[in-house]
Protein backbone atom coordinates (compact mmCIF):
# COMPACT_ATOMS: atom_id res chain seq x y z
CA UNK A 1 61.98 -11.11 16.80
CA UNK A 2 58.19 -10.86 17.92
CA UNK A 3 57.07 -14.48 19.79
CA UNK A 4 53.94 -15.94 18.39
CA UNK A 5 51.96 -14.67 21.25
CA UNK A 6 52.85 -10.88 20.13
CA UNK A 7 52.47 -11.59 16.53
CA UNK A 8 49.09 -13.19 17.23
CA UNK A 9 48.24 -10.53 19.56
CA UNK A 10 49.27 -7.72 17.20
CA UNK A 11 47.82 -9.08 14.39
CA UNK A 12 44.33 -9.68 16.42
CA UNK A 13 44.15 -6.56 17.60
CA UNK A 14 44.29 -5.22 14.10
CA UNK A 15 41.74 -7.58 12.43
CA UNK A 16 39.37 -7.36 15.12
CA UNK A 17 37.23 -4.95 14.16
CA UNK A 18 37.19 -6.16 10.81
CA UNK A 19 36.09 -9.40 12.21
CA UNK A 20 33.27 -7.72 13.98
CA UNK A 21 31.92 -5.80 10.97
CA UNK A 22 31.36 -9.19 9.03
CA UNK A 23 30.00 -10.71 11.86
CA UNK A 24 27.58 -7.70 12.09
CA UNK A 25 27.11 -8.29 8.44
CA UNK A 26 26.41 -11.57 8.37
CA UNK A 27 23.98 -11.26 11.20
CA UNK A 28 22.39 -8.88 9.09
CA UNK A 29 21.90 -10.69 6.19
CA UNK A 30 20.53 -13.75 8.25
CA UNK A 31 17.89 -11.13 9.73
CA UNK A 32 16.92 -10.01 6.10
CA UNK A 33 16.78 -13.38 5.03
CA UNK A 34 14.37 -14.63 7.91
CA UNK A 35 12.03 -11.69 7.42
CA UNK A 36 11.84 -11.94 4.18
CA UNK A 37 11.20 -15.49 5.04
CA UNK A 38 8.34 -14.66 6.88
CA UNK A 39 6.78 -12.31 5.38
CA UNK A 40 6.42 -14.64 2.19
CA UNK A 41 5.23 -17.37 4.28
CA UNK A 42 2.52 -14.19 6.04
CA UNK A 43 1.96 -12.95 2.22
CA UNK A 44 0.42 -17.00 1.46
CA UNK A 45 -1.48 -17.42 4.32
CA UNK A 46 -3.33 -13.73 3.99
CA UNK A 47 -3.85 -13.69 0.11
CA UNK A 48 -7.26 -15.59 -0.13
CA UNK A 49 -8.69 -12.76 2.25
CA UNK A 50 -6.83 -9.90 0.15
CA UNK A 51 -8.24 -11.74 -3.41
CA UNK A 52 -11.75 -12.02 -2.25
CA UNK A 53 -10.82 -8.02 -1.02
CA UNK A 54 -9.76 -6.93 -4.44
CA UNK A 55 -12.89 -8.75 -5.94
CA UNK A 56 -15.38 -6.69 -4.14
CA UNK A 57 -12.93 -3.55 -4.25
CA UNK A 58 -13.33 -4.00 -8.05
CA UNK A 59 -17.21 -4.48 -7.89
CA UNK A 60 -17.37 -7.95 -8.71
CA UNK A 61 -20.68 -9.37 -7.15
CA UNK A 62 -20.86 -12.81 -9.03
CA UNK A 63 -23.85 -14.28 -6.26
CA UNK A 64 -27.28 -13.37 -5.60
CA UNK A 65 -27.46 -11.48 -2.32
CA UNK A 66 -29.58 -13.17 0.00
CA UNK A 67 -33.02 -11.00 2.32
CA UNK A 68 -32.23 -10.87 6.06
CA UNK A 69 -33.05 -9.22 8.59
CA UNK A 70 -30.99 -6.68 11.16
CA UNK A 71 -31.73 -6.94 14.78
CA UNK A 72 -34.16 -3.97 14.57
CA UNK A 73 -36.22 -5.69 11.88
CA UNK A 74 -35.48 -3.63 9.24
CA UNK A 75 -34.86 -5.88 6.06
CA UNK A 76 -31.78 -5.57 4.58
CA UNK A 77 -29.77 -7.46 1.44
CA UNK A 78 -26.97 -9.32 2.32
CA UNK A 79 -24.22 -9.94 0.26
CA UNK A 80 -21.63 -13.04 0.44
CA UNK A 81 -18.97 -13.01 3.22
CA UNK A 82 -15.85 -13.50 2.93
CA UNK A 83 -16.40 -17.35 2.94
CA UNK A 84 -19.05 -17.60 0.50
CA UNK A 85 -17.12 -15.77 -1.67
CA UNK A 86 -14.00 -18.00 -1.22
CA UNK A 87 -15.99 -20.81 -1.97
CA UNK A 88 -17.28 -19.91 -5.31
CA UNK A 89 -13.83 -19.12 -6.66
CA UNK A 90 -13.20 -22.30 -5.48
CA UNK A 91 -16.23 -24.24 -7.45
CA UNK A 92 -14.57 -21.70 -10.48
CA UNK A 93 -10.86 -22.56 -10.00
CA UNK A 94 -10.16 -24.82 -7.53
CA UNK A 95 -8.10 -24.76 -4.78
CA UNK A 96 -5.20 -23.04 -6.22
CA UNK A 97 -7.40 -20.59 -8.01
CA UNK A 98 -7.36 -18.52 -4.29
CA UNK A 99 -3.64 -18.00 -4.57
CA UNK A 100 -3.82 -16.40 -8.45
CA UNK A 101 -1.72 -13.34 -8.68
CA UNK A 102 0.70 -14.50 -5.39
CA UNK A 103 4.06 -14.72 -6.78
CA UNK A 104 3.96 -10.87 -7.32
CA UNK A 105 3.08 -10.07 -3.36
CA UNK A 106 5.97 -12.42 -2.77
CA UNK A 107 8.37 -10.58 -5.19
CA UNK A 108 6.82 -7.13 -3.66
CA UNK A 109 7.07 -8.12 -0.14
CA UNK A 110 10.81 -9.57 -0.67
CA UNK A 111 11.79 -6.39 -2.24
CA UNK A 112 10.45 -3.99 0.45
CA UNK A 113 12.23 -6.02 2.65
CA UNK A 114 15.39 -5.33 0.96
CA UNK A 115 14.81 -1.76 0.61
CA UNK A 116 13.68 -0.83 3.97
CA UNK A 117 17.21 -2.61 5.12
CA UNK A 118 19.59 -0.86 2.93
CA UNK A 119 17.98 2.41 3.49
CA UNK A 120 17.90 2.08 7.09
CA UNK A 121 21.87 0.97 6.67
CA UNK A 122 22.57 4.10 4.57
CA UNK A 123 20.65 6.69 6.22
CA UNK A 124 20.57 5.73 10.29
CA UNK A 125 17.78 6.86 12.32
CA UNK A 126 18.92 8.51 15.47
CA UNK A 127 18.50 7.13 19.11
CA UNK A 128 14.98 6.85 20.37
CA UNK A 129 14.46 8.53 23.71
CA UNK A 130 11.12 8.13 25.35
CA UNK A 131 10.07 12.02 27.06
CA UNK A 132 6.79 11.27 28.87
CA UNK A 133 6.68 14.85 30.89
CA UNK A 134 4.88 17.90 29.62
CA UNK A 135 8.14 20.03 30.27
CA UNK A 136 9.70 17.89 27.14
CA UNK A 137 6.78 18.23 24.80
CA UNK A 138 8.63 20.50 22.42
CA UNK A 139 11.81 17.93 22.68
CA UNK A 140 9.79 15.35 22.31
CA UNK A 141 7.38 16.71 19.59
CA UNK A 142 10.86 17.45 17.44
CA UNK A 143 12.39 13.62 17.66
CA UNK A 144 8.45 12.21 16.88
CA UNK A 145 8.64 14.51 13.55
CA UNK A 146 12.17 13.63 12.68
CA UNK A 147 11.73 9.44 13.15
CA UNK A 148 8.18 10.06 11.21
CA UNK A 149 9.95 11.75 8.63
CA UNK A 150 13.34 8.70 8.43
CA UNK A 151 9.88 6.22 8.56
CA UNK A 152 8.34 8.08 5.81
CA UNK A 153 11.33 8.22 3.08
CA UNK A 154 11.76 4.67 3.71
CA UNK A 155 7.60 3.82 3.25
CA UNK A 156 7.98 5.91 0.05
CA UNK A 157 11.11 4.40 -0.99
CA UNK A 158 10.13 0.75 -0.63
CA UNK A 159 7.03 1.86 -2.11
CA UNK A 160 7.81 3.24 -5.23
CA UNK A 161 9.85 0.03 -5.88
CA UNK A 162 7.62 -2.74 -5.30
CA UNK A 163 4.45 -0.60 -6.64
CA UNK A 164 5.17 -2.12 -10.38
CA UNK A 165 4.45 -6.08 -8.82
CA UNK A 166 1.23 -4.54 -6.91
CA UNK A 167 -0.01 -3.89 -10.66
CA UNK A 168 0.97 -7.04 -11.68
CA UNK A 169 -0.61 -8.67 -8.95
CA UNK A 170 -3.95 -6.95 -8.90
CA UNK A 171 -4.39 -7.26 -13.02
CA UNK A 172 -3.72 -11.11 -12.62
CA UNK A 173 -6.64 -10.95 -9.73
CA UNK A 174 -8.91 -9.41 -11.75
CA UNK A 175 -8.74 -11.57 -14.87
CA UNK A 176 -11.36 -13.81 -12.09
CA UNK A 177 -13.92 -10.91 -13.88
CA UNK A 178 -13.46 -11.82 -17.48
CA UNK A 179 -11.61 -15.23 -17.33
CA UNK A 180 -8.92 -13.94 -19.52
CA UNK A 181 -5.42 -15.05 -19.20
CA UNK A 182 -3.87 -11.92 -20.23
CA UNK A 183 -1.57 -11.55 -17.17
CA UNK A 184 0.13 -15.21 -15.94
CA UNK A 185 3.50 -15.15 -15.26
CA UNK A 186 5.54 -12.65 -13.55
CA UNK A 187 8.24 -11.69 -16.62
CA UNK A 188 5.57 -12.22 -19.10
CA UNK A 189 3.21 -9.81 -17.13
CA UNK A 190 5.87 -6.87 -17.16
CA UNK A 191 6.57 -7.22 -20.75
CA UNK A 192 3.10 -6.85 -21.53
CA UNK A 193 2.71 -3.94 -19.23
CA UNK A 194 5.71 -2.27 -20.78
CA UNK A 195 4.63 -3.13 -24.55
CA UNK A 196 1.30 -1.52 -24.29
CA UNK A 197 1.69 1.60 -21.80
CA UNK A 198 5.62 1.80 -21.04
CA UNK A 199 7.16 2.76 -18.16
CA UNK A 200 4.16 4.25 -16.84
CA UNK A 201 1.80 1.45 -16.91
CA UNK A 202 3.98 0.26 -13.74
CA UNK A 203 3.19 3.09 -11.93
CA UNK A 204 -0.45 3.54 -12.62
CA UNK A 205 -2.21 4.65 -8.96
CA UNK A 206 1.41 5.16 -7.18
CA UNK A 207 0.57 8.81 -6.31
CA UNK A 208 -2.99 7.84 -4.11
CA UNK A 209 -1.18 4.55 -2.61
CA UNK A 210 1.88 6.80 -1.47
CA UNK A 211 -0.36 9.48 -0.40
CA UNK A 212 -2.66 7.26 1.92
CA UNK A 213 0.18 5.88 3.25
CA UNK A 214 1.76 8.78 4.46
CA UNK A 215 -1.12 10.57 5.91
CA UNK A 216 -1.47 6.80 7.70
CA UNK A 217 1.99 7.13 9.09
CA UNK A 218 1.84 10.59 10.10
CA UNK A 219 -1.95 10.58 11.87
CA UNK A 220 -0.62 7.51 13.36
CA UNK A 221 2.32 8.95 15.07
CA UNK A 222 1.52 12.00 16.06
CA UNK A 223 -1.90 11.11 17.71
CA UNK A 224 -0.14 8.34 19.79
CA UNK A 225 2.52 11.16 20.49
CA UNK A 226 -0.44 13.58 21.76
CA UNK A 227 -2.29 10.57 23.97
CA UNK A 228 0.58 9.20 25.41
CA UNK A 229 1.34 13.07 26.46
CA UNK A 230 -1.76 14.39 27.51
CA UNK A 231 -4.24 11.72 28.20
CA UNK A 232 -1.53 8.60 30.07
CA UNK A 233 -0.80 10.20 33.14
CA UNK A 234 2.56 9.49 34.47
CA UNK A 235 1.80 8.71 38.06
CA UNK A 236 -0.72 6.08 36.41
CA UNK A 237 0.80 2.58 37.43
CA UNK A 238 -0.11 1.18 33.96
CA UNK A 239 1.05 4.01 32.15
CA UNK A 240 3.98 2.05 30.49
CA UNK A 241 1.18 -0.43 28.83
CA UNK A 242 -0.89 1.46 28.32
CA UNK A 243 1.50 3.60 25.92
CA UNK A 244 2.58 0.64 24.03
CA UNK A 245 -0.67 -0.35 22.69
CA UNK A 246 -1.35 3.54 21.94
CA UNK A 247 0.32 2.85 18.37
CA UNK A 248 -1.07 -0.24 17.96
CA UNK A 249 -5.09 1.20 18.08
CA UNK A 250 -4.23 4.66 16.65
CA UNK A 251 -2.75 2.14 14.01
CA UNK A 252 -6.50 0.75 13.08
CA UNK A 253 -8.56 3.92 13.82
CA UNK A 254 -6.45 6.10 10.95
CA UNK A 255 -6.58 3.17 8.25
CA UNK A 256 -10.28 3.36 8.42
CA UNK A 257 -9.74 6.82 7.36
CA UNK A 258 -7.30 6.37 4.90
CA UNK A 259 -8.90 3.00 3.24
CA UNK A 260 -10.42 5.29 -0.16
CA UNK A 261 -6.72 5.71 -0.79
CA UNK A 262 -5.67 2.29 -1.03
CA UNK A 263 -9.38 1.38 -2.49
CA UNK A 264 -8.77 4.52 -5.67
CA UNK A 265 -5.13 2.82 -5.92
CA UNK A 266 -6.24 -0.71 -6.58
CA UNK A 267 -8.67 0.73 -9.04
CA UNK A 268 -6.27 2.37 -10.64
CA UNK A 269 -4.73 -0.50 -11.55
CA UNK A 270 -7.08 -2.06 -13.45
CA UNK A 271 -8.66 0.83 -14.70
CA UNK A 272 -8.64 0.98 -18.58
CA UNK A 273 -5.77 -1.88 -18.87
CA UNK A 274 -7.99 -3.77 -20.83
CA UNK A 275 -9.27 -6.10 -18.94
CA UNK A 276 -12.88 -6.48 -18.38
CA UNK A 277 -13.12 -5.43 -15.06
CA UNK A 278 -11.62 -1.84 -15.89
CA UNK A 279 -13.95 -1.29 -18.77
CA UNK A 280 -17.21 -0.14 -18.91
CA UNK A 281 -19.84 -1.52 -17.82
CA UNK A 282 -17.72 -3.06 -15.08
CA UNK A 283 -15.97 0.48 -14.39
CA UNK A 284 -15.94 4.19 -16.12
CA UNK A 285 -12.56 4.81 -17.53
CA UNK A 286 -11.46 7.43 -15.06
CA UNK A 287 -9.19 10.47 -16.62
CA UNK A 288 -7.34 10.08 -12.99
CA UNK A 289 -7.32 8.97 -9.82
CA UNK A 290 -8.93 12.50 -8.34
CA UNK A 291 -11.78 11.00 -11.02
CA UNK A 292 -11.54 8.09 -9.78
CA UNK A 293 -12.22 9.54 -6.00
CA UNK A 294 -14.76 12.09 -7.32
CA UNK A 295 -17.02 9.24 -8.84
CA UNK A 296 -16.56 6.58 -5.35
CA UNK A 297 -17.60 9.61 -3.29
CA UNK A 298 -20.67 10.58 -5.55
CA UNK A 299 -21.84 6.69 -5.67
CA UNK A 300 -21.10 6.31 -1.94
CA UNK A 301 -18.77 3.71 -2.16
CA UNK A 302 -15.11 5.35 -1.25
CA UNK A 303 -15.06 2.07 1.46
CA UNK A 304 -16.50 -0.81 -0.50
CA UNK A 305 -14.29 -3.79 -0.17
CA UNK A 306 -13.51 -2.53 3.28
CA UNK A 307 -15.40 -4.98 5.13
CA UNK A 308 -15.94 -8.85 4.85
CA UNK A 309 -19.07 -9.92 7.01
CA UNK A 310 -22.11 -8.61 7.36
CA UNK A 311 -22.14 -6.53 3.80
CA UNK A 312 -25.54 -5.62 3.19
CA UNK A 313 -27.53 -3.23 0.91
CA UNK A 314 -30.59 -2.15 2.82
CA UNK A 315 -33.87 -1.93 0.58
CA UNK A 316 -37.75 -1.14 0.82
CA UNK A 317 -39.73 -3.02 2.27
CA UNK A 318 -42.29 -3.26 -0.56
CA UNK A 319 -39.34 -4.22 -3.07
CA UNK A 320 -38.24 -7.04 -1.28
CA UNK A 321 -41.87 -7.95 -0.67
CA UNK A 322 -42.68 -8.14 -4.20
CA UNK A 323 -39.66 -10.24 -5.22
């Protein structure tokens, strides 16, 4: 007869790695749960700045821009800042009128969150190795593609789910236009989405959104790749550094480039959903969103919305001297 020690013992040895997979599990979940966490607590704090965003993305201009000058002395038009802006949906709503159409970002950052975990669970990306030499370029080149590729069907992915509550979302911003109350709560908002354009309506502007991020992701990568290659010399004593913030500025240069996408996207939205802000006069009623890009580029305004301060509309001279 086994002793207690050998019984325990066996018995241990056996359960152990069970053990360790819930305890891997349960560290897991705990991870999810304080990103998703955090990002809900990010998704608060940054809506006022992405509402006032959508607003001007939309065309909404509700104040009288005011005649400035730039440092050359040309005279210019300014229109309201970000605060200014703020401010009168605050004299319009209140307070809690700069958080309208939040519960949706929430929902949409919680479930990207979610997705992003269990694809990374079910399809593992393999072991980063860092090759810094020219000899490894091709080796190196090869793992860049494949981890851009893992990082783009999970972008896609997460995407393509949470793209229905980015509709939501941006309708129930928009409503600011027209004061309606169309879109209010989250369940009510998809059943009048689905009632009027089905499945589809979810999904209106997915294809310009997944397409700007994935040229973002891939321009991003593979230019940092290329830098970090040819331009950070190895024998450089701050080559390490330097290479970690290579990501990081690539990161802002390509989503200047790739800003019409996300600009045609949020149009898209509200285009034609009837709303007042996707109806003429606001906005054409665009066939689709290659329209959509076609008439931004013609009226020079494929990166309105894109900036906060310092929006101006420069004039003539004699027009601003006659008002």
């Amino acid at each position: 007869m086994g002793t207690p020690e050998n019984l325990s013992g066996g018995t241990g040895g056996r359960r152990e790695p069970l053990r360790f997979d819930q305890d891997a599990s349960a560290t897991a979940v705990d991870m999810d749960t304080a990103i998703v966490l955090l990002g809900a607590g990010v998704t608060a704090i940054t809506h006022p700045l992405l509402y006032v965003k959508l607003l001007i993305q939309i065309g909404h201009e509700p104040l009288t821009p005011t005649v400035g000058t730039t440092m050359f002395g040309r005279k210019v038009l300014y229109l309201p800042g970000f605060f200014s802006y703020a401010q009168h949906i605050v004299r319009v709503d209140g307070k809690m009128g700069l958080f309208r159409g939040l519960s949706p970002r929430i929902m949409s950052s919680a479930i990207s969150t979610m997705v992003r975990s269990k694809v990374k669970q079910a399809v593992p990306a393999e072991q980063a190795e860092h090759v810094s030499n020219r000899d490894g370029l091709k080796t190196s080149l090869r793992k860049v593609m494949k981890e851009t590729s893992h990082e783009m069907v999970i972008q896609c992915l997460s995407r393509i789910a949470t793209h229905p509550f980015h509709v939501i979302s941006v309708r129930c911003m928009a409503q600011f236009v027209g004061r309606e109350v169309e879109y209010r709560g989250l369940f009510s908002s998809i059943t009048k989405i689905f009632n009027d354009e089905g499945i589809g309506g979810f999904f209106v502007g997915v294809v310009p959104h997944v397409l700007g991020e994935v040229i973002f992701l891939w321009c991003c990568n593979l230019l940092a790749h290329f830098i970090n290659t040819y331009a950070v010399d190895d024998n450089f004593s701050q080559a390490p550094a330097v290479r970690s913030y290579t990501k990081f500025v690539m990161g802002i240069a390509v989503s200047v480039l790739t800003y019409p996408f996300m600009l045609v996207a949020d149009l898209m939205a509200v285009n034609n959903c009837g709303l007042v802000a996707g109806l003429p006069p606001n906005s054409p009623i665009f066939k689709s969103w290659v329209h959509c890009w076609a008439h931004l580029s013609h009226e020079g305004h494929l990166f309105r919305g894109s900036s906060f301060f310092y929006r101006r509309v420069p004039v003539t001279g004699m027009a601003l001297t006659e008002e």
